[in-house]
N, C-alpha and C. Protein backbone atom coordinates (compact mmCIF):
# COMPACT_ATOMS: atom_id res chain seq x y z
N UNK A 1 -13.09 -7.44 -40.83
CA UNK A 1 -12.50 -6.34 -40.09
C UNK A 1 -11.00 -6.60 -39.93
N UNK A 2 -10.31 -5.78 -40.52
CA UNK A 2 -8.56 -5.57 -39.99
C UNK A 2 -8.35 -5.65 -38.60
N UNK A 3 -7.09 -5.97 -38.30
CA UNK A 3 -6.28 -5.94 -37.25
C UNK A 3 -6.61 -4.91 -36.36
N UNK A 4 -5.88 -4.00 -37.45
CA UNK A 4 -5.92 -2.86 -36.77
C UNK A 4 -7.10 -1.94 -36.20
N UNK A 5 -8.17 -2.20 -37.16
CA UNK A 5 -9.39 -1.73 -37.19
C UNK A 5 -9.89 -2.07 -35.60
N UNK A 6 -10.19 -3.86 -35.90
CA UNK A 6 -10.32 -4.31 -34.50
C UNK A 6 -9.98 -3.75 -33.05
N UNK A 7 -8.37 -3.67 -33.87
CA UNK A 7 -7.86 -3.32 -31.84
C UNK A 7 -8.51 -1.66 -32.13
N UNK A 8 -8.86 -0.60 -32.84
CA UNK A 8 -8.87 0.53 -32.79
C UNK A 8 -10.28 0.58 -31.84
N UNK A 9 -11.44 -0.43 -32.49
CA UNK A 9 -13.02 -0.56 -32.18
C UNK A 9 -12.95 -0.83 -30.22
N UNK A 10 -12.02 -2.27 -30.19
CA UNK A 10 -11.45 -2.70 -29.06
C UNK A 10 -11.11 -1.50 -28.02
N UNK A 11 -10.37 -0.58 -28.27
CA UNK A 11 -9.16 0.75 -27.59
C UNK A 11 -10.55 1.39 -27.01
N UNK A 12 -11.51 1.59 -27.96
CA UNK A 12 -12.76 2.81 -27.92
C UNK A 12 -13.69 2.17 -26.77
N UNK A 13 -13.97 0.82 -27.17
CA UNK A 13 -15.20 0.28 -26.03
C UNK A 13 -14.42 -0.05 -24.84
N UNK A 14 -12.96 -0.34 -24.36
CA UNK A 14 -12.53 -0.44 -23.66
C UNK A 14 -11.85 1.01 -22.24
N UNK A 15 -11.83 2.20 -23.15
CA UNK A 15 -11.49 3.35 -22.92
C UNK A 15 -13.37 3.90 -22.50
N UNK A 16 -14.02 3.58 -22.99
CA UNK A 16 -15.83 3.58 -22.65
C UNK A 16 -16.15 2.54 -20.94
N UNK A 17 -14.88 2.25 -20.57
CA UNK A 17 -14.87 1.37 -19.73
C UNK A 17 -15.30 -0.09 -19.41
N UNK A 18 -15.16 -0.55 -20.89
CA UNK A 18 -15.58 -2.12 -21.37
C UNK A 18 -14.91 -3.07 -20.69
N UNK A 19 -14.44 -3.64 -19.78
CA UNK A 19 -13.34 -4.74 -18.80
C UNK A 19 -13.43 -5.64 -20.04
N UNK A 20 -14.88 -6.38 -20.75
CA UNK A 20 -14.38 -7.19 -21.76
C UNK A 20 -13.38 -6.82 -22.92
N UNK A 21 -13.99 -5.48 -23.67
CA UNK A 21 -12.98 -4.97 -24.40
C UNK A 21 -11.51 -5.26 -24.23
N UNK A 22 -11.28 -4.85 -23.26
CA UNK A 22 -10.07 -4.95 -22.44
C UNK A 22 -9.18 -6.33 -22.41
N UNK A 23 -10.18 -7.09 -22.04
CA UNK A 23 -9.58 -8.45 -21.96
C UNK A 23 -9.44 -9.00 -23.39
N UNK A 24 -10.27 -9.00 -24.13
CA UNK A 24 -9.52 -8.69 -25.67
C UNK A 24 -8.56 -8.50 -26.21
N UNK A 25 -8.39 -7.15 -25.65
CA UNK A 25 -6.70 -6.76 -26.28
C UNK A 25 -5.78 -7.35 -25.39
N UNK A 26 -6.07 -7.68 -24.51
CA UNK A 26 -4.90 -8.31 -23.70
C UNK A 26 -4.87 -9.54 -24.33
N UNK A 27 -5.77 -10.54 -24.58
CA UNK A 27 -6.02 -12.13 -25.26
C UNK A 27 -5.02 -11.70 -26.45
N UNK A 28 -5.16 -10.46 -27.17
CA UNK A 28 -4.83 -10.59 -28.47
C UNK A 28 -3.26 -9.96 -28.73
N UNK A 29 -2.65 -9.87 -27.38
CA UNK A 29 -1.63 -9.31 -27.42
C UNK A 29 -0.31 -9.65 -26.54
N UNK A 30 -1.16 -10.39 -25.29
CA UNK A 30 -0.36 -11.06 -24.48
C UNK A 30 1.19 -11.66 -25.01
N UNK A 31 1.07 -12.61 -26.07
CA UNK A 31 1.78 -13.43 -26.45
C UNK A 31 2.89 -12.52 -26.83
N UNK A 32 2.53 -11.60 -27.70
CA UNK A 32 4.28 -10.55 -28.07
C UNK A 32 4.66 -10.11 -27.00
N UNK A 33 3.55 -9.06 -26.14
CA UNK A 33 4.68 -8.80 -25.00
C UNK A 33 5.24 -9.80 -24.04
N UNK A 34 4.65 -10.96 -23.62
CA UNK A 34 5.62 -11.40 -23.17
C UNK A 34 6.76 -11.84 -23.82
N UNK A 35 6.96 -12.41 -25.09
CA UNK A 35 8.13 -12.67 -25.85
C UNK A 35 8.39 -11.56 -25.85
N UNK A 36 8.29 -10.76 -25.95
CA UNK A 36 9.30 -9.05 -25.95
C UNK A 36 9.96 -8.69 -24.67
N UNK A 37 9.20 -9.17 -23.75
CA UNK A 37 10.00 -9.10 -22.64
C UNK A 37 10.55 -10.16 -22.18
N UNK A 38 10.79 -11.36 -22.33
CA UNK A 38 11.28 -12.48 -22.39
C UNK A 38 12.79 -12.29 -22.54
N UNK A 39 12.16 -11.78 -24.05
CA UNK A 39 13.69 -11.42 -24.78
C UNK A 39 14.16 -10.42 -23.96
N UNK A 40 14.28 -9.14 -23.48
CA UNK A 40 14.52 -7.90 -23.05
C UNK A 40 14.81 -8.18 -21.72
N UNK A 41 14.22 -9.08 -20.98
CA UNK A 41 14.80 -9.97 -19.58
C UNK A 41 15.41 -10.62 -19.73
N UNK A 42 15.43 -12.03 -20.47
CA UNK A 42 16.32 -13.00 -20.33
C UNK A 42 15.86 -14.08 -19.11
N UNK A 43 14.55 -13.38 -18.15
CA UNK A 43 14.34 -14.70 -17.62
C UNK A 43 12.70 -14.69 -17.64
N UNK A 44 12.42 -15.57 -17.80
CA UNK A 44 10.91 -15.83 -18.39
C UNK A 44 10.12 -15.69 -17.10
N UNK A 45 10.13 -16.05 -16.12
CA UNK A 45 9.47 -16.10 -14.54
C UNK A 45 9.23 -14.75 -14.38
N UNK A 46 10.10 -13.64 -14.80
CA UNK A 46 10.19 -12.47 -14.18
C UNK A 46 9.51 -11.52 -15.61
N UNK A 47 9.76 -12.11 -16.73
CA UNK A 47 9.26 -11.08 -17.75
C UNK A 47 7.70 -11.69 -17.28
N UNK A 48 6.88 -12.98 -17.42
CA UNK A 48 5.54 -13.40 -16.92
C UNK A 48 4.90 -12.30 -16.11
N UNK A 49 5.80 -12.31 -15.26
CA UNK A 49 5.20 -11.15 -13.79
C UNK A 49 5.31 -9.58 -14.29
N UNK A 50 6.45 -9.19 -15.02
CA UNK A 50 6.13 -8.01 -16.04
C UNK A 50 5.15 -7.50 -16.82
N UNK A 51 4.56 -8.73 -17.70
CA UNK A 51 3.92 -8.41 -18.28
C UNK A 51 2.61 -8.23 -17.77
N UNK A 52 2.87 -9.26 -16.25
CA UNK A 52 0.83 -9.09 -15.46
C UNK A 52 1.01 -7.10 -15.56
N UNK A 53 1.71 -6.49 -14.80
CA UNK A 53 2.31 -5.55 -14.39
C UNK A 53 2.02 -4.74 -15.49
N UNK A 54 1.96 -4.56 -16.82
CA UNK A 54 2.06 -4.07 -18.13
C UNK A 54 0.92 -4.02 -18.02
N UNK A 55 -0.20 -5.09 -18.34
CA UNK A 55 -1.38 -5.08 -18.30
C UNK A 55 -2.20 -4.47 -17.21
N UNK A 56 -1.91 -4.27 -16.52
CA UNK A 56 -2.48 -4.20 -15.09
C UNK A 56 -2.28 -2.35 -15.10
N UNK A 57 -0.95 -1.32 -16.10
CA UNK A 57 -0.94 0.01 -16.07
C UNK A 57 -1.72 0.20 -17.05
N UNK A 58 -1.80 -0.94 -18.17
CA UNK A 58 -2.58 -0.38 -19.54
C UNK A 58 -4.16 -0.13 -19.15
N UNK A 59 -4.43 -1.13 -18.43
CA UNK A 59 -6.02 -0.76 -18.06
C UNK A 59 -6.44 0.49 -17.19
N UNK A 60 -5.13 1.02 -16.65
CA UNK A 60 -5.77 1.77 -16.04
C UNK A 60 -4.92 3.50 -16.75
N UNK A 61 -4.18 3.12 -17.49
CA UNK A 61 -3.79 3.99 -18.76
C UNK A 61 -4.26 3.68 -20.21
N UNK A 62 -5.67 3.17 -20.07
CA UNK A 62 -5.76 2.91 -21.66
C UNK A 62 -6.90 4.51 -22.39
N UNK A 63 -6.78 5.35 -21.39
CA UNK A 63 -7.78 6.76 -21.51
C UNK A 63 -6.32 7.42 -22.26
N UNK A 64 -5.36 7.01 -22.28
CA UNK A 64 -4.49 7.93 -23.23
C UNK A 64 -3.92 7.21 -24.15
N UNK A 65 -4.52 6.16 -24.68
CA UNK A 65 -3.81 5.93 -25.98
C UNK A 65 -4.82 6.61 -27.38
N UNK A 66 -3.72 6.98 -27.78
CA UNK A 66 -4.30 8.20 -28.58
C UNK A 66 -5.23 7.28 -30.14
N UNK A 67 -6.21 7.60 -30.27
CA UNK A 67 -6.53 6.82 -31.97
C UNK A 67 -5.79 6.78 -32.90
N UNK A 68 -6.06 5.10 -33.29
CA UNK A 68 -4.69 5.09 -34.61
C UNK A 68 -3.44 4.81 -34.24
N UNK A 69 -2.91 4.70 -32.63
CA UNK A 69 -2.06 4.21 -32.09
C UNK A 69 -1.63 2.62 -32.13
N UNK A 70 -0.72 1.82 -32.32
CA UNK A 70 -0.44 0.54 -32.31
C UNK A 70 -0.90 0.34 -30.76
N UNK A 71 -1.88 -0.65 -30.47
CA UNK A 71 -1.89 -1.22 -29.60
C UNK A 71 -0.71 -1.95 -28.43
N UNK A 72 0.03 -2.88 -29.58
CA UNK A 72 1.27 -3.67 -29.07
C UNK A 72 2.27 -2.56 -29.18
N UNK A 73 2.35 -1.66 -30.03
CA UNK A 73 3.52 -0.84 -29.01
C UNK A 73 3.58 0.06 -28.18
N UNK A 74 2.39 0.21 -27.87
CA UNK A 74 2.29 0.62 -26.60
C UNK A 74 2.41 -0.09 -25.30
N UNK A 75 1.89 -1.22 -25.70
CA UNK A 75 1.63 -2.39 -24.67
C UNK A 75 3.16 -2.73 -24.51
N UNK A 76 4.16 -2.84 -25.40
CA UNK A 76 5.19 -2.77 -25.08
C UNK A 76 6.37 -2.10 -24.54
N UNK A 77 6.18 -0.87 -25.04
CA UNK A 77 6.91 0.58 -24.53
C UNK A 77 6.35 0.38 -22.55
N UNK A 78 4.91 0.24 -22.71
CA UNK A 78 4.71 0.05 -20.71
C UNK A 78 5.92 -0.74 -20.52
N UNK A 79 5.76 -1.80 -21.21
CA UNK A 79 6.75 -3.51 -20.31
C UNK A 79 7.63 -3.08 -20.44
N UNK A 80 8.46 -2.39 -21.51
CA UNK A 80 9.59 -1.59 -21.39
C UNK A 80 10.09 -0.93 -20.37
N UNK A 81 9.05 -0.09 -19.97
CA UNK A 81 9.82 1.10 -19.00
C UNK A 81 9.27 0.07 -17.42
N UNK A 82 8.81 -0.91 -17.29
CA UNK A 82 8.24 -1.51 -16.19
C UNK A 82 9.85 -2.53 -15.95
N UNK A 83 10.08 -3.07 -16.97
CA UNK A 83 11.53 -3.52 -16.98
C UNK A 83 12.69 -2.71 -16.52
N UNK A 84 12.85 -1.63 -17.37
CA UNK A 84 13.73 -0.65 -16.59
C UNK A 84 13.57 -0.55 -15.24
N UNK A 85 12.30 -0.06 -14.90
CA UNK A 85 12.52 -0.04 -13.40
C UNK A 85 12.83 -1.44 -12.30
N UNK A 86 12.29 -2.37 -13.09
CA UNK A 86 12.37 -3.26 -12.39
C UNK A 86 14.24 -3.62 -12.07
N UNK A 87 15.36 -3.17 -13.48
CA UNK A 87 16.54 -3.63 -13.04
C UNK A 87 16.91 -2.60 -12.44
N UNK A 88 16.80 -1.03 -12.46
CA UNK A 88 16.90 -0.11 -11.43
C UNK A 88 16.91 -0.17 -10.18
N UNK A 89 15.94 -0.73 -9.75
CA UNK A 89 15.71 -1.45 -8.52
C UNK A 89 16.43 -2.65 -8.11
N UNK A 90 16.50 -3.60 -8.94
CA UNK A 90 17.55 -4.37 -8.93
C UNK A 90 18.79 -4.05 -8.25
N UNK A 91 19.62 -2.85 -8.80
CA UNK A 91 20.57 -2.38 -8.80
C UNK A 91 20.41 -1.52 -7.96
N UNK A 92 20.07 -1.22 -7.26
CA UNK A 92 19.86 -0.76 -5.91
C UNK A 92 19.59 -1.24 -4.62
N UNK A 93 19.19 -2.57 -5.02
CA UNK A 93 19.11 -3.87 -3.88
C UNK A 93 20.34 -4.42 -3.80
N UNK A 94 21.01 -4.32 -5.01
CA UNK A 94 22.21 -5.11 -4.60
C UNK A 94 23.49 -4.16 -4.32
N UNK A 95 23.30 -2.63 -4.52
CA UNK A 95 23.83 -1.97 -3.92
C UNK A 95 23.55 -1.49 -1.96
N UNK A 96 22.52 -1.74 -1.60
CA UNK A 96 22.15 -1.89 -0.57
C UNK A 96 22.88 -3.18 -0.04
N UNK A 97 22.52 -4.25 -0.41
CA UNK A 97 23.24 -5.48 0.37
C UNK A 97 24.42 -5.64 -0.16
N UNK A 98 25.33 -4.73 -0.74
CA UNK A 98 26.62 -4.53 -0.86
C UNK A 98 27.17 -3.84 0.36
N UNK A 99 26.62 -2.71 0.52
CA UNK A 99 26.43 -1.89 1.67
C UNK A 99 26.79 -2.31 2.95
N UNK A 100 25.36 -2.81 2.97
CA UNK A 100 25.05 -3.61 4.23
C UNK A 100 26.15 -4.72 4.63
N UNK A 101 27.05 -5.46 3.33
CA UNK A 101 28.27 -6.26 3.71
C UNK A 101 29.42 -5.56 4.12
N UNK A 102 29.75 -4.59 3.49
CA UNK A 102 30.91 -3.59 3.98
C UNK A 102 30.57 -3.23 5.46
N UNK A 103 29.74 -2.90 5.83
CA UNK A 103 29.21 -2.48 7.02
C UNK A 103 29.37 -3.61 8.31
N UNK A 104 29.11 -4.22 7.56
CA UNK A 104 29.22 -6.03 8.54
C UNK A 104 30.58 -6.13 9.04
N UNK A 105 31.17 -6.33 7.72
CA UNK A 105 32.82 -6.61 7.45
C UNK A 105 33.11 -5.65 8.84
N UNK A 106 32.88 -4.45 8.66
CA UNK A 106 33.77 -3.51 9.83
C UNK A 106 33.62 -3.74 10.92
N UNK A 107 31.81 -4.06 11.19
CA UNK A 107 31.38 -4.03 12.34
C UNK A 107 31.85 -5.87 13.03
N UNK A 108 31.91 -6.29 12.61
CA UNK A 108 32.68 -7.86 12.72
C UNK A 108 34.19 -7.85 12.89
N UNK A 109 35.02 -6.36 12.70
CA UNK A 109 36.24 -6.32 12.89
C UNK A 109 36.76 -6.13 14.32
N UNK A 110 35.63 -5.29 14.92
CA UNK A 110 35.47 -5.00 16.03
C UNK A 110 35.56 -6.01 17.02
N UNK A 111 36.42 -5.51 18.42
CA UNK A 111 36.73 -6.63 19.20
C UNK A 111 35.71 -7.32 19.83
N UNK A 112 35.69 -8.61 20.19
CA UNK A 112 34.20 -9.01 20.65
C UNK A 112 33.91 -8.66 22.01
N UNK A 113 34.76 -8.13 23.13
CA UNK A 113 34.05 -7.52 24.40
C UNK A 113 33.85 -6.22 23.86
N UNK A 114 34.07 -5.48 23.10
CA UNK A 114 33.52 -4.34 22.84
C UNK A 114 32.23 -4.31 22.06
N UNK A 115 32.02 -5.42 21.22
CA UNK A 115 30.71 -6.09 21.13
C UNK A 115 29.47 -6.81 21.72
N UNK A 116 30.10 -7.18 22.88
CA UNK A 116 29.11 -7.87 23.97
C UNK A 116 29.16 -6.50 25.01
N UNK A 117 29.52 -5.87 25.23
CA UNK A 117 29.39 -3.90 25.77
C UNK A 117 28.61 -3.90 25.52
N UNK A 118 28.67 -3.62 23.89
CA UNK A 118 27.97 -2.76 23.70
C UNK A 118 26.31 -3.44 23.27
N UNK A 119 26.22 -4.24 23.05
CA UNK A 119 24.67 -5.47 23.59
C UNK A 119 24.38 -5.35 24.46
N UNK A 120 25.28 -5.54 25.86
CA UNK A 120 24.77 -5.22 26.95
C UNK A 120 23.86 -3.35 27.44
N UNK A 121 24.90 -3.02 27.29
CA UNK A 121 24.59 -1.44 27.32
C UNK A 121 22.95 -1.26 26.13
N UNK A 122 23.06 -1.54 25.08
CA UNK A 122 21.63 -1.29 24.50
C UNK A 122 20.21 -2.13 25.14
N UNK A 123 20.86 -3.19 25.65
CA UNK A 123 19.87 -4.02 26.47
C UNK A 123 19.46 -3.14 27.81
N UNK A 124 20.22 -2.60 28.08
CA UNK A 124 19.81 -1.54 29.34
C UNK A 124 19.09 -0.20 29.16
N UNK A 125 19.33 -0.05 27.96
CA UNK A 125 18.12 0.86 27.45
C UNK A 125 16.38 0.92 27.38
N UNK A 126 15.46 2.07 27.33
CA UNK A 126 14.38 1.77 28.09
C UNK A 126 14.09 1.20 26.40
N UNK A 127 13.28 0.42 26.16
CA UNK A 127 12.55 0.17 24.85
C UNK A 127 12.96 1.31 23.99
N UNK A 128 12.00 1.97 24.15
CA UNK A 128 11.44 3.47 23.04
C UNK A 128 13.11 3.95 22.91
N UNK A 129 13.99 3.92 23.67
CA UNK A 129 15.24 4.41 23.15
C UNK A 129 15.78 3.63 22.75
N UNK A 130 16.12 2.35 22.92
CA UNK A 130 16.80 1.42 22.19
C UNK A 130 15.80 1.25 20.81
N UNK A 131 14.91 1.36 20.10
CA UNK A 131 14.61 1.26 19.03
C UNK A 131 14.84 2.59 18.64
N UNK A 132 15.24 3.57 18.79
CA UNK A 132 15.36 4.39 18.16
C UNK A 132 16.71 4.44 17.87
N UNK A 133 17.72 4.11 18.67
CA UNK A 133 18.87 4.42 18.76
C UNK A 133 19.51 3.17 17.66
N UNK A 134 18.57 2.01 17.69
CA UNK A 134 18.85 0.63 16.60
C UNK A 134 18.39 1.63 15.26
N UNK A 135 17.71 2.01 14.79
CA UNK A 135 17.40 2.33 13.72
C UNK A 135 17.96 3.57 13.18
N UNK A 136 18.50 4.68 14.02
CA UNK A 136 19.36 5.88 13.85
C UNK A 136 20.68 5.55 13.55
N UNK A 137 20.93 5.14 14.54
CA UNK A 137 22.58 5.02 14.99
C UNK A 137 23.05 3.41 14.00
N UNK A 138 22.24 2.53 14.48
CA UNK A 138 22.81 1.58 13.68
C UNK A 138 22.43 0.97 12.27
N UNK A 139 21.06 1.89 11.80
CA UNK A 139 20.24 1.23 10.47
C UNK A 139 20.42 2.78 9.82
N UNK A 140 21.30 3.55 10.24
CA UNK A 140 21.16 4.71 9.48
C UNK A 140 20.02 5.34 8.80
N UNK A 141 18.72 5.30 9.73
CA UNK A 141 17.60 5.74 8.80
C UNK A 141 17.53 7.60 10.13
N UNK A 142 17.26 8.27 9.18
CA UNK A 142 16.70 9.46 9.22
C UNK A 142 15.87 9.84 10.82
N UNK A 143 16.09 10.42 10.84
CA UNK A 143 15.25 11.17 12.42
C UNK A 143 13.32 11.22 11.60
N UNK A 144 13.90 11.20 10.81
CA UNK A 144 11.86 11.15 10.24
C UNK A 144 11.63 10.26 9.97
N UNK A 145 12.75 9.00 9.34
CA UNK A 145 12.53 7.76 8.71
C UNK A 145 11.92 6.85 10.10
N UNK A 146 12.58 7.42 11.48
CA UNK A 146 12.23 6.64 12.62
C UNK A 146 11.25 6.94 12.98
N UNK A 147 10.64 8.45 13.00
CA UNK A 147 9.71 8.64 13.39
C UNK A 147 8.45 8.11 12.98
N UNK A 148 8.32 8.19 11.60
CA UNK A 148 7.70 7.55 10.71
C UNK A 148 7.43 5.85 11.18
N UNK A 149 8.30 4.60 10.94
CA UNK A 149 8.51 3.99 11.39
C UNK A 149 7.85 3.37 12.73
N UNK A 150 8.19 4.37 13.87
CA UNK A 150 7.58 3.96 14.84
C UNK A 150 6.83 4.77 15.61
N UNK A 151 6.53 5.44 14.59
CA UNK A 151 4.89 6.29 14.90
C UNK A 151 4.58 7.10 16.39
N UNK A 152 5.97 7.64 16.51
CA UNK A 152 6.61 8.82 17.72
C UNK A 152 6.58 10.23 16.78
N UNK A 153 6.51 11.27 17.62
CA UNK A 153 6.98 12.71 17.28
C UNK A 153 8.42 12.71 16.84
N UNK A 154 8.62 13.47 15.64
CA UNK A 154 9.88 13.68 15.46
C UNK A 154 10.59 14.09 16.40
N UNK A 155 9.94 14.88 17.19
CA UNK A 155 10.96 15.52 18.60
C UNK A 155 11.19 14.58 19.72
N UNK A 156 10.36 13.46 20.01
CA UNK A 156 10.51 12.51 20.67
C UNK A 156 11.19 11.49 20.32
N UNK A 157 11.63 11.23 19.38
CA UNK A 157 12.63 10.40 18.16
C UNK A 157 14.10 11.18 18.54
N UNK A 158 14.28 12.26 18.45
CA UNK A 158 15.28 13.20 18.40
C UNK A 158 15.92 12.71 20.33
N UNK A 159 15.04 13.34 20.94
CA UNK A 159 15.32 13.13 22.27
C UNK A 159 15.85 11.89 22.54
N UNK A 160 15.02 10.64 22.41
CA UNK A 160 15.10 9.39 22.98
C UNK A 160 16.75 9.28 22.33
N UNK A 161 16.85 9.72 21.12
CA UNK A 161 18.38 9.68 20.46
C UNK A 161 19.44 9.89 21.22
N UNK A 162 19.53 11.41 21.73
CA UNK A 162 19.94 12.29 22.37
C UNK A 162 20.61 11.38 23.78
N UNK A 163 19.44 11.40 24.66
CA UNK A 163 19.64 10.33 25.68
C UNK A 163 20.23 9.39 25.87
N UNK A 164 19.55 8.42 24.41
CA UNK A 164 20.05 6.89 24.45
C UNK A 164 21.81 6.77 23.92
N UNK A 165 22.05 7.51 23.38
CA UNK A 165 23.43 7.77 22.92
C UNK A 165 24.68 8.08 23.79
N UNK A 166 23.54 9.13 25.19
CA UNK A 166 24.53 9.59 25.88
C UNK A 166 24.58 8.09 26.61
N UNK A 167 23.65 7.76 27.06
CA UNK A 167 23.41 6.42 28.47
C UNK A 167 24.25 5.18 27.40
N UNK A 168 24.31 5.13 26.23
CA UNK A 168 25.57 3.97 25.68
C UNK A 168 26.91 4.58 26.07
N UNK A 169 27.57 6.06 25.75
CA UNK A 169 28.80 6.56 25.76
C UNK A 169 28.77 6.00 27.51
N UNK A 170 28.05 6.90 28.34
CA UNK A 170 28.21 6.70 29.54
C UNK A 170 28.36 4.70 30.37
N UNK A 171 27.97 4.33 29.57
CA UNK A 171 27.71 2.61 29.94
C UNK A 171 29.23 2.29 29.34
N UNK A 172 29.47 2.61 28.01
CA UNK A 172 31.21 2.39 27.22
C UNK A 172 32.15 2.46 28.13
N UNK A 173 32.29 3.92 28.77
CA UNK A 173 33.16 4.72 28.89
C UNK A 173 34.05 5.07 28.04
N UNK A 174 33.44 5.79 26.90
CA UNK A 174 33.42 6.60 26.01
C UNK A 174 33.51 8.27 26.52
N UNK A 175 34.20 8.69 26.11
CA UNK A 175 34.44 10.44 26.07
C UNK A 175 33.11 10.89 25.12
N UNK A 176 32.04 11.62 25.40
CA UNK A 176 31.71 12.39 24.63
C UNK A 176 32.47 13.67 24.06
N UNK A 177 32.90 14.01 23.32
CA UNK A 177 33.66 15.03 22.38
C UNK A 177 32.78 16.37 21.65
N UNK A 178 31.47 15.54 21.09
CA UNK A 178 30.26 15.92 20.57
C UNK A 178 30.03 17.10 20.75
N UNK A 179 29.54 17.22 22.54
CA UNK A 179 29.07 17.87 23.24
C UNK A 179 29.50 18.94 23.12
């Protein structure tokens, strides 16, 4: 029996929902994709964990590989686009903790009694508003992202905001302008 034949017999009893089948083509294929992604990463620790990842969509995408299809390039095209995302993400983590340093930088520019204020003043806040007001005001997440989060009504998220914002201006002596 051919190669190809094999993996074709393999694709059919495995797509029949064979787990051995399966493990087959993975035994018989493992080795390129990870050297394919090896190569295509550049770091072997992380293509390893790719390729579990590859294997792990093929089994549960192996109902669409069409007959007569290359096995390994399919198996590779997954690790492919599993790579992409993986430096996508990448690059968005380190745009985040780029972020997050600029943010520092400023907030570290700031004088330090206007920093110990303003600790104090959030410490005087009731709970439920000081976490909301930490995660709005200072983690920039969303009136839903908080809600979500800490498993309050959006309108009760909104409020505690509302409040906790005024009771910091008012603790500052800060001008509200807002209003």
């Amino acid at each position: 029996m051919s190669p190809a034949s094999l993996d074709e017999a393999l694709v059919a009893a495995a797509q029949g929902g064979s787990a051995e089948a399966f493990s087959r083509l993975v035994e018989r294929h493992q080795q390129a994709v990870r050297a394919f992604l090896r190569r295509a990463c550049g770091d072997w620790s992380a293509a390893d964990d790719l390729a579990q990842e590859t294997f792990l969509a093929a089994w549960s995408r192996i109902g669409r590989l069409k007959a007569g299809a290359s096995v390994r390039a399919w198996l590779c095209g997954i690790g492919y686009n599993k790579h992409l995302t993986a430096v996508r993400s990448a690059s968005r983590e380190r745009a985040r903790g780029q972020a997050y340093e600029d943010d520092r930088e400023v907030t570290l520019d700031a004088p330090a009694e206007d920093k110990i204020a303003l600790e104090k003043a959030m410490a005087e806040l009731p709970a439920e508003q000081r976490a909301c007001v930490a995660l709005c005001l200072a983690a920039d997440f969303s009136h839903a992202e908080a809600a979500e989060a800490l498993d309050m009504p959006l309108g009760t998220v909104k409020s505690h905001i509302s409040r906790g914002r005024a009771r910091l201006l008012l603790a500052l002596g800060v001008c509200d302008d807002a209003s």
